[in-house]
PDB file of N, CA and C in Angstrom:
ATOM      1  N   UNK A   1     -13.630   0.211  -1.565  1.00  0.00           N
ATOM      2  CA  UNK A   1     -12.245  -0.160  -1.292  1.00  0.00           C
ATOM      3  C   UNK A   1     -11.885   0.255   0.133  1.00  0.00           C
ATOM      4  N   UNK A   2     -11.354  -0.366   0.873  1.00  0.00           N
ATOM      5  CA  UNK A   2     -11.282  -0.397   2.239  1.00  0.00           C
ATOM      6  C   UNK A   2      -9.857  -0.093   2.624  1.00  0.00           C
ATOM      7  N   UNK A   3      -9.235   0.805   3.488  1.00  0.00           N
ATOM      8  CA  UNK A   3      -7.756   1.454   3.367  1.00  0.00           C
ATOM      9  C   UNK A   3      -7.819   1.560   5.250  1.00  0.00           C
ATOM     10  N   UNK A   4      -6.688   1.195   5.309  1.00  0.00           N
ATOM     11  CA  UNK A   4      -6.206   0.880   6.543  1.00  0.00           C
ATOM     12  C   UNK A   4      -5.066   1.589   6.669  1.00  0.00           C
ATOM     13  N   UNK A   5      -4.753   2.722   7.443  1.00  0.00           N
ATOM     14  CA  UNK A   5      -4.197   3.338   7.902  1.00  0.00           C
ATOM     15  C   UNK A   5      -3.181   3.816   8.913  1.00  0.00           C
ATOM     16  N   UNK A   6      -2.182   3.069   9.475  1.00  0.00           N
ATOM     17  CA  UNK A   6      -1.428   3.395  10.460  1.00  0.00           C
ATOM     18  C   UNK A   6      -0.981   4.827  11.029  1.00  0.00           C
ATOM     19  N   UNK A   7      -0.501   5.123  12.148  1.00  0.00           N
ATOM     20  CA  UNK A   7       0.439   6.177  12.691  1.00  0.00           C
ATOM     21  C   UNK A   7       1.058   6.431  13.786  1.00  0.00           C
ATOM     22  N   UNK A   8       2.059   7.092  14.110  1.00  0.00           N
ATOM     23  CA  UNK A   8       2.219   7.406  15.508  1.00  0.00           C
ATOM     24  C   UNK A   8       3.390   6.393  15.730  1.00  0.00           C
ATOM     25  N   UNK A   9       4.283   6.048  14.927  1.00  0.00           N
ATOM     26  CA  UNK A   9       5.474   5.155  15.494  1.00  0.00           C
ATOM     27  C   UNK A   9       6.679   6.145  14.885  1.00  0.00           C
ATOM     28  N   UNK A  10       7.826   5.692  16.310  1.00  0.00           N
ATOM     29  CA  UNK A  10       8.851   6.180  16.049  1.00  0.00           C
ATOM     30  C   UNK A  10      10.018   5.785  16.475  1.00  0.00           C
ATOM     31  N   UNK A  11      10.862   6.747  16.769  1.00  0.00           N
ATOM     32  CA  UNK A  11      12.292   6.333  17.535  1.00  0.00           C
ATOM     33  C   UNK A  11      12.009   6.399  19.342  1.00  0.00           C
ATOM     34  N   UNK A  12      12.062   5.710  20.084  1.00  0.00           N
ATOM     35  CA  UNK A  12      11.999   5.833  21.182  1.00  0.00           C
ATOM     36  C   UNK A  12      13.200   5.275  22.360  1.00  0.00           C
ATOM     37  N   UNK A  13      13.374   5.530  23.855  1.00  0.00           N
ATOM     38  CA  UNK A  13      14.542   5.213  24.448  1.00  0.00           C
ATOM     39  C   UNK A  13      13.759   3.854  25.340  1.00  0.00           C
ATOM     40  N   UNK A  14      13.931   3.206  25.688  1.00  0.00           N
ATOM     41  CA  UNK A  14      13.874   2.253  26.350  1.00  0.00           C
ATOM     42  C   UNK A  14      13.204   2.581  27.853  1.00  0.00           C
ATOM     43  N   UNK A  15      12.124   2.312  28.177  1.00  0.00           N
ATOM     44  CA  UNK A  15      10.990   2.827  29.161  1.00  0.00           C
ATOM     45  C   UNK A  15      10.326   3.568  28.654  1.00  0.00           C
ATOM     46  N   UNK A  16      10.066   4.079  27.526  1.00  0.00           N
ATOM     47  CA  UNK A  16       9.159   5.062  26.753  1.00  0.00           C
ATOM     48  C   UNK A  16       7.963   4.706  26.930  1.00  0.00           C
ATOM     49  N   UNK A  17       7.354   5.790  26.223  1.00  0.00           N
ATOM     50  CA  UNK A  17       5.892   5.462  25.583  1.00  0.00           C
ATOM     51  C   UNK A  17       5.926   5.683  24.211  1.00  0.00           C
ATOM     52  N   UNK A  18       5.050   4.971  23.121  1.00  0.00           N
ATOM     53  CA  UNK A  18       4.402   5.228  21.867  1.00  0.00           C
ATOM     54  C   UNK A  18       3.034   5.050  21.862  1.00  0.00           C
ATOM     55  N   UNK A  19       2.464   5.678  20.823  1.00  0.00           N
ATOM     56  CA  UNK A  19       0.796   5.628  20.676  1.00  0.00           C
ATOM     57  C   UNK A  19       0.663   5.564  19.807  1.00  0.00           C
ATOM     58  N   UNK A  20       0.140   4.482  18.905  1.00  0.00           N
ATOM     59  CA  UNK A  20      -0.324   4.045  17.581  1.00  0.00           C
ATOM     60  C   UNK A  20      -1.658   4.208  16.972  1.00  0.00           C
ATOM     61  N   UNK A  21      -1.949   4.484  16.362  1.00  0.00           N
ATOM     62  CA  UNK A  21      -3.188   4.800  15.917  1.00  0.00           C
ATOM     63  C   UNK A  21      -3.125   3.618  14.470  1.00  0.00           C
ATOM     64  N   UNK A  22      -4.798   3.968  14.441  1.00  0.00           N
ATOM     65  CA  UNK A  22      -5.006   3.076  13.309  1.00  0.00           C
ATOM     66  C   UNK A  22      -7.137   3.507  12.626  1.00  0.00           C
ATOM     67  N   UNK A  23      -7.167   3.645  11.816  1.00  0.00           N
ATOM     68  CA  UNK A  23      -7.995   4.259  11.036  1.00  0.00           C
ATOM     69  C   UNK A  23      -8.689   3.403   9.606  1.00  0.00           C
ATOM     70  N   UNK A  24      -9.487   2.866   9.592  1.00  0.00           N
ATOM     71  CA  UNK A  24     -10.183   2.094   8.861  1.00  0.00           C
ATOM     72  C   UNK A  24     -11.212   3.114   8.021  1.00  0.00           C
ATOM     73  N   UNK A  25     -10.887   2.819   6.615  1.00  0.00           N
ATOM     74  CA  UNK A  25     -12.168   3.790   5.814  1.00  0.00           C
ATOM     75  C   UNK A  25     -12.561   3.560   4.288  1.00  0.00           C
ATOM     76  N   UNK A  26     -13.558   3.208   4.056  1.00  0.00           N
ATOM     77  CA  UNK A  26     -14.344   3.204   2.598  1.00  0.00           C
ATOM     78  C   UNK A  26     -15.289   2.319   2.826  1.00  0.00           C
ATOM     79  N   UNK A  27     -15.167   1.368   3.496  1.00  0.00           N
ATOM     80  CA  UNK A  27     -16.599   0.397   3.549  1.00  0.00           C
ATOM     81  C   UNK A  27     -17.100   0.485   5.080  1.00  0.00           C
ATOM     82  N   UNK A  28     -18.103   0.630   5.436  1.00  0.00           N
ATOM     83  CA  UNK A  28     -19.050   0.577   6.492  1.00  0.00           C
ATOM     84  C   UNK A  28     -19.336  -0.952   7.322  1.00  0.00           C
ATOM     85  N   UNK A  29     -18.729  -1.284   8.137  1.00  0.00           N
ATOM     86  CA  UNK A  29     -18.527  -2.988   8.830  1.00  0.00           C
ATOM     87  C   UNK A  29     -19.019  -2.656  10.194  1.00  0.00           C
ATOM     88  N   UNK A  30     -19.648  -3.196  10.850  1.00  0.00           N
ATOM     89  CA  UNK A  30     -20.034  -3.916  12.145  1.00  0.00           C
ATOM     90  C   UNK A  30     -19.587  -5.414  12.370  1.00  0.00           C
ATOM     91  N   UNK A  31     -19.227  -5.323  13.769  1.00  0.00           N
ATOM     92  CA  UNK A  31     -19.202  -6.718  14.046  1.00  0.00           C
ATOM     93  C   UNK A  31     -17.510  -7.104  13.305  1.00  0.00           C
ATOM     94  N   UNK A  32     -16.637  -6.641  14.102  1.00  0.00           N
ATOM     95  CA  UNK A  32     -15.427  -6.959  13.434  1.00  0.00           C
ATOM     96  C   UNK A  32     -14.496  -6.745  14.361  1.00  0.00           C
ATOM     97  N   UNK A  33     -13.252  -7.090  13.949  1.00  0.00           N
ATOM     98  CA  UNK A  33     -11.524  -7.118  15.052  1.00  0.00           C
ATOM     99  C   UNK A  33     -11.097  -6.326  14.591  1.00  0.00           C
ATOM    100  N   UNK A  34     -10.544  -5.573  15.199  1.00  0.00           N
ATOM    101  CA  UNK A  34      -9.468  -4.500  14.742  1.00  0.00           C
ATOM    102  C   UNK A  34      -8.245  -4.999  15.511  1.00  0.00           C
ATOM    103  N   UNK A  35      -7.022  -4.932  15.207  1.00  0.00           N
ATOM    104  CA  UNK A  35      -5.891  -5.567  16.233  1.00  0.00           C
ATOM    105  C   UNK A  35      -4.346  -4.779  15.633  1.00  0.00           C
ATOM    106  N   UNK A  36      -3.437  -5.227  16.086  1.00  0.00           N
ATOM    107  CA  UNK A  36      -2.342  -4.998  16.186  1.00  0.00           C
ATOM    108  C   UNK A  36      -1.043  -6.364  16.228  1.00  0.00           C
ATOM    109  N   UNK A  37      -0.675  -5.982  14.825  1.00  0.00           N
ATOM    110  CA  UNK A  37       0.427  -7.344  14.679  1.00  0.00           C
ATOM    111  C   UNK A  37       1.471  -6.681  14.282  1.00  0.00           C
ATOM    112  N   UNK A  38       3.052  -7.339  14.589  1.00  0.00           N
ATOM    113  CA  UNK A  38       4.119  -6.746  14.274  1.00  0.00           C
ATOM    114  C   UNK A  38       5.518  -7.780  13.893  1.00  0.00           C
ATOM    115  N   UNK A  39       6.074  -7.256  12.991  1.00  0.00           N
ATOM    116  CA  UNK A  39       6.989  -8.380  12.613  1.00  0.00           C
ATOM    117  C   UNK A  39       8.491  -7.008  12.871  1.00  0.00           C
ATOM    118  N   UNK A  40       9.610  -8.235  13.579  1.00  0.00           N
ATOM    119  CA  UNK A  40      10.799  -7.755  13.661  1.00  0.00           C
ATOM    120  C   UNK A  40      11.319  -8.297  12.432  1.00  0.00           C
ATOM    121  N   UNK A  41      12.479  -7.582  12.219  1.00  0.00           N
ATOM    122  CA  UNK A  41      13.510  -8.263  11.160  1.00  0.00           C
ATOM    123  C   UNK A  41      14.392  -9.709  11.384  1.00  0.00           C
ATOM    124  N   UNK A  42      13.654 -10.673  10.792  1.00  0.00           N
ATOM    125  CA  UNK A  42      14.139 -12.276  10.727  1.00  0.00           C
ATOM    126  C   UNK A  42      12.939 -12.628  11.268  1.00  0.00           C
ATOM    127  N   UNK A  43      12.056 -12.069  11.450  1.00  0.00           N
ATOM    128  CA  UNK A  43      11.229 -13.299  12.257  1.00  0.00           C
ATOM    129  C   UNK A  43       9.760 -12.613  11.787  1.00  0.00           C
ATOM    130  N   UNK A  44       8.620 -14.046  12.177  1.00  0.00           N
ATOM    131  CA  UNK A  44       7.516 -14.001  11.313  1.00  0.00           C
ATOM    132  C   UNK A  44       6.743 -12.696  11.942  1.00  0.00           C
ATOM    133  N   UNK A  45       5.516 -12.502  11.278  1.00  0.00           N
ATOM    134  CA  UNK A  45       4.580 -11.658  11.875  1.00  0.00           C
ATOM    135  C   UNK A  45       3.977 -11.976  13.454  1.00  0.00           C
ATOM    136  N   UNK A  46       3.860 -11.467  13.843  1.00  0.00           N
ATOM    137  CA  UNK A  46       2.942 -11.968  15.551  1.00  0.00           C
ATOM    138  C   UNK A  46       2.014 -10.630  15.898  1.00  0.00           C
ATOM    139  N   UNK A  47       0.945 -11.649  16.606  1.00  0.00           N
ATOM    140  CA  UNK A  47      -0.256 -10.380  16.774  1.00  0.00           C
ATOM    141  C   UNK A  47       0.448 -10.285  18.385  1.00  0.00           C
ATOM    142  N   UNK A  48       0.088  -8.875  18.462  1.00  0.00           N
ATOM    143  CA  UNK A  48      -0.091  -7.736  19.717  1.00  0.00           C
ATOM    144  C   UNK A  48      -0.762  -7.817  20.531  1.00  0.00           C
ATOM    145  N   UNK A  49      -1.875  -7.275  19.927  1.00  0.00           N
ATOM    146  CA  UNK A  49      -3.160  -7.054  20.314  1.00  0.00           C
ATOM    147  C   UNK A  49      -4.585  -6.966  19.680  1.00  0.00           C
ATOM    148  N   UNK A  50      -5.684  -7.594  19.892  1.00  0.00           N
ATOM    149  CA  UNK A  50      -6.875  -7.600  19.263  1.00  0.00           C
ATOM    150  C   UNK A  50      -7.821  -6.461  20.002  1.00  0.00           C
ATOM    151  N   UNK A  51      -8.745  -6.407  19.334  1.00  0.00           N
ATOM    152  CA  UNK A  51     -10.561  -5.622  19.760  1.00  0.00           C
ATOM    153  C   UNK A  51     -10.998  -6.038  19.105  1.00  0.00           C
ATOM    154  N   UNK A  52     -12.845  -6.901  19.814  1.00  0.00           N
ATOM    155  CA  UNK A  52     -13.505  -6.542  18.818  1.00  0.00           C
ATOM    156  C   UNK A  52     -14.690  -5.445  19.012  1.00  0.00           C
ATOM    157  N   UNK A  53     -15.477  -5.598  18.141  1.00  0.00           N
ATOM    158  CA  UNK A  53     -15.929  -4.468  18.245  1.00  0.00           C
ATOM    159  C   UNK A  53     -16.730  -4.554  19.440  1.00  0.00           C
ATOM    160  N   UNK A  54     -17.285  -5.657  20.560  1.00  0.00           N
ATOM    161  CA  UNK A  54     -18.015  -5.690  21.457  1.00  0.00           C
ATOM    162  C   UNK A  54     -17.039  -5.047  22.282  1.00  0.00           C
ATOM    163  N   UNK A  55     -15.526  -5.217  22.183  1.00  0.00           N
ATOM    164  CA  UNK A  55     -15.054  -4.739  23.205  1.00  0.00           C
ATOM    165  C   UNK A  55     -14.087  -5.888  24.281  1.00  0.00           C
ATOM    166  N   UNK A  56     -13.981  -7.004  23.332  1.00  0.00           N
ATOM    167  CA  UNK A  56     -12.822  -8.209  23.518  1.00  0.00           C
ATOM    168  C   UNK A  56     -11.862  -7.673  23.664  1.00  0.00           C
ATOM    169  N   UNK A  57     -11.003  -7.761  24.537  1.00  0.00           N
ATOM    170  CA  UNK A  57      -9.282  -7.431  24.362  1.00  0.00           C
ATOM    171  C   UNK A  57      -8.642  -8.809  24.353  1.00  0.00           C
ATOM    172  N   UNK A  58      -7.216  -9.056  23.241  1.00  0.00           N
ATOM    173  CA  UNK A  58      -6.574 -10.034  23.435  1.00  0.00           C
ATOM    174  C   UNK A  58      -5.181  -9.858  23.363  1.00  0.00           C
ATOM    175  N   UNK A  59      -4.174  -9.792  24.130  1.00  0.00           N
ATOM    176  CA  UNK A  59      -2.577  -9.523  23.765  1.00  0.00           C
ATOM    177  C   UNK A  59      -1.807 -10.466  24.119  1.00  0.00           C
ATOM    178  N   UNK A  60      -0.663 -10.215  23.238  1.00  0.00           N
ATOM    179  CA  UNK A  60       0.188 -11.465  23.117  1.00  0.00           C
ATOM    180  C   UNK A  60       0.955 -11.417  24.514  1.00  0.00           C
ATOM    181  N   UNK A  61       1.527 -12.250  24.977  1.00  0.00           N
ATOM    182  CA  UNK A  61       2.494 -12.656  26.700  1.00  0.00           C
ATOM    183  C   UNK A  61       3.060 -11.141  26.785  1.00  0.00           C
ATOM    184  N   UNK A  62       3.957 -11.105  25.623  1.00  0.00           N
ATOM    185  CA  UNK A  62       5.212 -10.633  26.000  1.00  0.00           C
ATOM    186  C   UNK A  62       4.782  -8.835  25.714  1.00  0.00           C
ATOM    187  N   UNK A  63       3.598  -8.767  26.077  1.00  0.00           N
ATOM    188  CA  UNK A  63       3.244  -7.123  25.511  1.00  0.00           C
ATOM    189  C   UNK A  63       1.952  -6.849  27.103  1.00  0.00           C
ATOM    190  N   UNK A  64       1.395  -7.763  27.888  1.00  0.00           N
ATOM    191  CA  UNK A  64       0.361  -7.978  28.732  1.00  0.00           C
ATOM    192  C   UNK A  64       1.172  -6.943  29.793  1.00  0.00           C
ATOM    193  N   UNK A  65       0.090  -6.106  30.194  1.00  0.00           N
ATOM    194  CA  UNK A  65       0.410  -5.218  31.567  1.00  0.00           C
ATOM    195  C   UNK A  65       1.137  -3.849  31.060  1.00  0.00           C
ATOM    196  N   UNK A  66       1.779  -3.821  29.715  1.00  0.00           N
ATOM    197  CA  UNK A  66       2.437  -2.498  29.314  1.00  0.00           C
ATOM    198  C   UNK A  66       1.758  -1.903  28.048  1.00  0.00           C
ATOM    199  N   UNK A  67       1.035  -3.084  27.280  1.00  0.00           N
ATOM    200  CA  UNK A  67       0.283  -2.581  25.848  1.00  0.00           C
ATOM    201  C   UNK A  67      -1.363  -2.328  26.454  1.00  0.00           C
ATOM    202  N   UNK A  68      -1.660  -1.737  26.127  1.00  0.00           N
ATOM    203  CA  UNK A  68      -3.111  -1.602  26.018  1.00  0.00           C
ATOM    204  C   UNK A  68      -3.755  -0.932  24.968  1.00  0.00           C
ATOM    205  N   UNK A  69      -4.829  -2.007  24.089  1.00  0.00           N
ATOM    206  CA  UNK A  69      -5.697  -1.677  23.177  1.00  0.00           C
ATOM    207  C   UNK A  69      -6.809  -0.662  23.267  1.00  0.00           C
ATOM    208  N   UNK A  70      -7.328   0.010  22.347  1.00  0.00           N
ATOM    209  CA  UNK A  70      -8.945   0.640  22.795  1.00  0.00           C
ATOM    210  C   UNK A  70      -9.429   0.883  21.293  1.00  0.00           C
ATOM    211  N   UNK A  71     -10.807   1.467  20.916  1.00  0.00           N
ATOM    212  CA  UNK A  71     -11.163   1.229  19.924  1.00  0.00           C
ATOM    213  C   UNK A  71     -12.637   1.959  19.979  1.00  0.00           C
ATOM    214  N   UNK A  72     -12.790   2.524  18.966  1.00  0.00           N
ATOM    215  CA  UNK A  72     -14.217   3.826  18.900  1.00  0.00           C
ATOM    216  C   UNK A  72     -14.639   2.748  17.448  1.00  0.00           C
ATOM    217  N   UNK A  73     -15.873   2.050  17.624  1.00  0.00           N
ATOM    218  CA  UNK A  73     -16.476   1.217  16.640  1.00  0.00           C
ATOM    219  C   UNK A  73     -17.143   2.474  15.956  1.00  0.00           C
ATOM    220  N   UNK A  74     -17.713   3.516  16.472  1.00  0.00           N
ATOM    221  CA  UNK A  74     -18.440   4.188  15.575  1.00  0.00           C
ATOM    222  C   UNK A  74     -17.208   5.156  14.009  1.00  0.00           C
ATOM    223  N   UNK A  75     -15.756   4.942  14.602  1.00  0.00           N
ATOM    224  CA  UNK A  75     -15.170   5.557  13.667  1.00  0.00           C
ATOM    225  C   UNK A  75     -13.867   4.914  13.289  1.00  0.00           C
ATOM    226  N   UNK A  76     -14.506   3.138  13.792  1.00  0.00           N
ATOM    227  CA  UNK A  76     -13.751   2.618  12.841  1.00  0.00           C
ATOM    228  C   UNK A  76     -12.198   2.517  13.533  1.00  0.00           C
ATOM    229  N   UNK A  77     -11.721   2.595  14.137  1.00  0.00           N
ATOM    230  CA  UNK A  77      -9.948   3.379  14.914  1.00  0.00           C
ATOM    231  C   UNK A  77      -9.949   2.653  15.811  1.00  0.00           C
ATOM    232  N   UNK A  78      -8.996   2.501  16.283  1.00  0.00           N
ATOM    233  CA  UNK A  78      -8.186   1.343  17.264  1.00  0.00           C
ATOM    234  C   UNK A  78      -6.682   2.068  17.013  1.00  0.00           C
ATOM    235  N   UNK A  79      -6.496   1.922  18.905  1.00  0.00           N
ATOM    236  CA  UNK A  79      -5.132   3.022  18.933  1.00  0.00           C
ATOM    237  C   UNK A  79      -4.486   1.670  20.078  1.00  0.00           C
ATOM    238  N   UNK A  80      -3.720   1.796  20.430  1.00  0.00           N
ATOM    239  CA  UNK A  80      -2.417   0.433  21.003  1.00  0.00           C
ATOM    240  C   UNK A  80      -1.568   1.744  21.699  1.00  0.00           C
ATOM    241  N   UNK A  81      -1.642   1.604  22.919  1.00  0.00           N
ATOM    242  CA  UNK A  81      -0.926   2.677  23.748  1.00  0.00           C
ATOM    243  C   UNK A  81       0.378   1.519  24.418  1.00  0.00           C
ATOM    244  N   UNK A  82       1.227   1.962  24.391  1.00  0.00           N
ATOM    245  CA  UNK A  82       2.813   1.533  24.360  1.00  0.00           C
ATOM    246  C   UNK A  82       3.584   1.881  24.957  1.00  0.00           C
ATOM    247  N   UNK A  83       3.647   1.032  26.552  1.00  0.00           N
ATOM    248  CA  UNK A  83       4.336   1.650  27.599  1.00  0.00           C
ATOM    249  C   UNK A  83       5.502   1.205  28.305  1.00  0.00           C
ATOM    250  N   UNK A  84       6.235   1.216  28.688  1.00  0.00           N
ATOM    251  CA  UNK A  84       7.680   0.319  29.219  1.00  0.00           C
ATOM    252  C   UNK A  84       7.797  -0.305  27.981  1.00  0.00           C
ATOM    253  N   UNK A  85       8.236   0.710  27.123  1.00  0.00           N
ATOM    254  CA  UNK A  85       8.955  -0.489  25.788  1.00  0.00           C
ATOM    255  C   UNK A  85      10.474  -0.555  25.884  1.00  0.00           C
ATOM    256  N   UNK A  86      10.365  -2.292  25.234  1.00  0.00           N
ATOM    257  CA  UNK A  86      11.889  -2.744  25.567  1.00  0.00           C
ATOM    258  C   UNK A  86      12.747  -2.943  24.131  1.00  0.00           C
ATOM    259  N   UNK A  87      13.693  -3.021  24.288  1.00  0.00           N
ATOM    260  CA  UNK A  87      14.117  -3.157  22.640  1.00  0.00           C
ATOM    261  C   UNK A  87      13.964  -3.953  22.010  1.00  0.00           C
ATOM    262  N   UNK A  88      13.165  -5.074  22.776  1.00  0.00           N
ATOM    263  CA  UNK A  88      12.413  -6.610  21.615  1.00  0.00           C
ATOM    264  C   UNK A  88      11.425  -5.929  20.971  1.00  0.00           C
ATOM    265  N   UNK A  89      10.795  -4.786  21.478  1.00  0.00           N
ATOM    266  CA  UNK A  89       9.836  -4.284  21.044  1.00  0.00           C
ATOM    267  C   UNK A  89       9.666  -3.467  19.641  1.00  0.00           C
ATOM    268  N   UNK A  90      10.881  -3.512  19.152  1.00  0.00           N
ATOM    269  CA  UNK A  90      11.700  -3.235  17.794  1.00  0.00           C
ATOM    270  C   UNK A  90      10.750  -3.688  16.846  1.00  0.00           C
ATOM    271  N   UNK A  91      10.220  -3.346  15.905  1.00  0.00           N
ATOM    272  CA  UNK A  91       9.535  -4.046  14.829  1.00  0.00           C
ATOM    273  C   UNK A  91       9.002  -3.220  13.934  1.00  0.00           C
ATOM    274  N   UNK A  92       8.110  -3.491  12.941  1.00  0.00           N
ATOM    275  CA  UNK A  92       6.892  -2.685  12.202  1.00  0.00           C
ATOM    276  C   UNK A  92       5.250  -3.139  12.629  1.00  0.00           C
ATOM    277  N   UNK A  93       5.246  -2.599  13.095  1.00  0.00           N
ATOM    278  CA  UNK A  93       3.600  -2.335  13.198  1.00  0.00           C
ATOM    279  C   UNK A  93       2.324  -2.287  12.327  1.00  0.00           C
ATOM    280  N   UNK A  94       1.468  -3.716  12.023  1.00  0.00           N
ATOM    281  CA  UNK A  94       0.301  -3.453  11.162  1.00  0.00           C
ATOM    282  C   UNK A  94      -1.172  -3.908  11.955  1.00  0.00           C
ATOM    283  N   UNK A  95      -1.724  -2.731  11.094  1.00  0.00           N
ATOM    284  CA  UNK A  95      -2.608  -2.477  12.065  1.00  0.00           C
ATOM    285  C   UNK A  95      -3.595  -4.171  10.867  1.00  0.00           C
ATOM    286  N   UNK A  96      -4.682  -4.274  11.559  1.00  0.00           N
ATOM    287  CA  UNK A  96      -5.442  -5.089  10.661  1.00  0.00           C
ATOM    288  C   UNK A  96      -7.265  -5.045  11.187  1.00  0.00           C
ATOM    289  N   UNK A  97      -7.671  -5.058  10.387  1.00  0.00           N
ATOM    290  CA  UNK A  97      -9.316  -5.406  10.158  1.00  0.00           C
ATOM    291  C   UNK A  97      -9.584  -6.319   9.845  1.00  0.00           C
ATOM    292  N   UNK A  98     -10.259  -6.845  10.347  1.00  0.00           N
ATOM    293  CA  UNK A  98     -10.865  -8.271   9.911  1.00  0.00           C
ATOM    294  C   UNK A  98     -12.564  -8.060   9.926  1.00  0.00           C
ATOM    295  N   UNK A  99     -13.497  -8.820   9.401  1.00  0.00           N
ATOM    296  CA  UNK A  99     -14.670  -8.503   9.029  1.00  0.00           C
ATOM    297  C   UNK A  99     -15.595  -9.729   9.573  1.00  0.00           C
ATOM    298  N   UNK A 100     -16.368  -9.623  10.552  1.00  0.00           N
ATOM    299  CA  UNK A 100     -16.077 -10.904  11.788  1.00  0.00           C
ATOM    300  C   UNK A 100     -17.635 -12.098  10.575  1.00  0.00           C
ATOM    301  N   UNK A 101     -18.425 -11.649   9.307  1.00  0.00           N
ATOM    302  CA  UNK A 101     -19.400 -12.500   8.859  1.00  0.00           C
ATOM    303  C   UNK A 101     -18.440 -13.843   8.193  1.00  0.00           C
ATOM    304  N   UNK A 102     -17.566 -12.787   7.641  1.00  0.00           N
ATOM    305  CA  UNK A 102     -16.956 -13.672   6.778  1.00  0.00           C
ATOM    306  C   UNK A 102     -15.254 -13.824   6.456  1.00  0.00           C
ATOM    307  N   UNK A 103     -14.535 -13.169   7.721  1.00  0.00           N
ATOM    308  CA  UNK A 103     -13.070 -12.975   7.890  1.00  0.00           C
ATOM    309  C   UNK A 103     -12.483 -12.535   7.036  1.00  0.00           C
ATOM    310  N   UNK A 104     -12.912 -12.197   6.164  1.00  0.00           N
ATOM    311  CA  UNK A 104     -12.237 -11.257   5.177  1.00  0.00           C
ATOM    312  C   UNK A 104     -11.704  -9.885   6.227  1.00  0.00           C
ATOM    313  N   UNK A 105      -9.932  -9.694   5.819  1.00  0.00           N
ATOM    314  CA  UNK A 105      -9.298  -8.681   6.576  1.00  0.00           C
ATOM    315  C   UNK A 105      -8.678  -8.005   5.891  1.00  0.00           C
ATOM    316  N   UNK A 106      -8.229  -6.353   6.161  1.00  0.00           N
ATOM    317  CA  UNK A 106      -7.290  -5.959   5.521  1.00  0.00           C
ATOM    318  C   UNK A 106      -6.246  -5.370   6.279  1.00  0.00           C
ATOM    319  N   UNK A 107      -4.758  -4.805   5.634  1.00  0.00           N
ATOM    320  CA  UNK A 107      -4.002  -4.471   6.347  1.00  0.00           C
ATOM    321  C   UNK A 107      -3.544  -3.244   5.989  1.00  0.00           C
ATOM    322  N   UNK A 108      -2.950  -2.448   7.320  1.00  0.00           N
ATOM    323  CA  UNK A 108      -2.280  -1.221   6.755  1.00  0.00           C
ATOM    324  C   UNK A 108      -0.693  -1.572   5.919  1.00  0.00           C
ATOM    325  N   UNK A 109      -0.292  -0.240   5.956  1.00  0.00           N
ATOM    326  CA  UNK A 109       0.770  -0.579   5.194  1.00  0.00           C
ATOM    327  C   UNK A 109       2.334  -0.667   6.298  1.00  0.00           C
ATOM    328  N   UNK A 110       1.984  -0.376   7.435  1.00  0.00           N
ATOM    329  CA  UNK A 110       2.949  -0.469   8.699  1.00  0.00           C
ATOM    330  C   UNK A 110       3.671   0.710   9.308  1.00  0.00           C
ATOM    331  N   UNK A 111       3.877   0.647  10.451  1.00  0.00           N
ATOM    332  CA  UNK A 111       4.531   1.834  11.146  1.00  0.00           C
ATOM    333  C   UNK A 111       5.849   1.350  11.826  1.00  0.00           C
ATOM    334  N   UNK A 112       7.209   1.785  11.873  1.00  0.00           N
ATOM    335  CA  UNK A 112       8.263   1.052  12.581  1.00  0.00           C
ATOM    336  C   UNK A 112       7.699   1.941  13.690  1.00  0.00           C
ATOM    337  N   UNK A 113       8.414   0.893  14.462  1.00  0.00           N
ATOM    338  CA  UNK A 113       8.882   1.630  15.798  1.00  0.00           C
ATOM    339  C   UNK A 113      10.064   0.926  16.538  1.00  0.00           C
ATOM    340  N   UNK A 114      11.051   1.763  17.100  1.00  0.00           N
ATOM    341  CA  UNK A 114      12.095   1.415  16.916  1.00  0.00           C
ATOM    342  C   UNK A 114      12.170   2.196  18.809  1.00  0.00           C
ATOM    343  N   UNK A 115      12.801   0.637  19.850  1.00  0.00           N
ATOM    344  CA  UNK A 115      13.141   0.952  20.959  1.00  0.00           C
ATOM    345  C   UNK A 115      14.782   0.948  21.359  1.00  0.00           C
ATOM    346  N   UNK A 116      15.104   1.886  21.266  1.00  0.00           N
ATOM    347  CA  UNK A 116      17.121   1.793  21.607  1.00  0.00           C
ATOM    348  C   UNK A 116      17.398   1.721  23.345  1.00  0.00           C
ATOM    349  N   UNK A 117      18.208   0.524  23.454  1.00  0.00           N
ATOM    350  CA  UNK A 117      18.675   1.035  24.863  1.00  0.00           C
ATOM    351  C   UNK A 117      19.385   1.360  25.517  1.00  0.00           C
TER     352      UNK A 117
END
């Protein structure tokens, strides 16, 4: 059983930083995405940011130049460092795995993070 783990979100002021973590554990995978998707209140989910495990980075427009992904394949974790956040940046945070043979993914259970300005 495979458990996906979030952390590290909070209340923050507008130019902040947050650091998200994220922690994958029970099944043993190579060759997979780890990423970062987040849904505000009224509106759908949207991805962040991707890794894969070679070491792909992919982020969405409105996060490029202030988000940056990274990711330790040997332990599974992918952390999303969170810098000049603005108050669009308001949302919950899920982290996700995906399993690159056969796309089978799972998700954490979410982290808010909340930018006031």
């Amino acid at each position: 059983q495979v458990q996906v783990v979030e952390s590290g979100g909070g209340l923050v002021q507008a130019g902040g930083s947050l650091r998200l973590s994220c922690a994958a554990s029970g099944s043993p995978f190579s060759l997979h995405t780890m990423g970062w998707y987040r849904q505000a209140p009224g509106k759908q989910r949207e991805l962040v940011a991707t890794i894969t495990s070679g070491g792909s980075t992919k982020y969405a427009d409105s996060v490029k130049g202030r988000f940056t992904i990274s990711g330790d394949n040997a332990k599974n974790t992918v952390t999303l460092q969170m810098n000049s956040l603005k108050p669009e940046d308001t949302a919950v945070y899920y982290c996700n795995v995906k399993r690159a043979f056969d796309g089978t993914d799972w998700w954490g259970k979410g982290t808010l993070v909340t930018v006031s300005s």
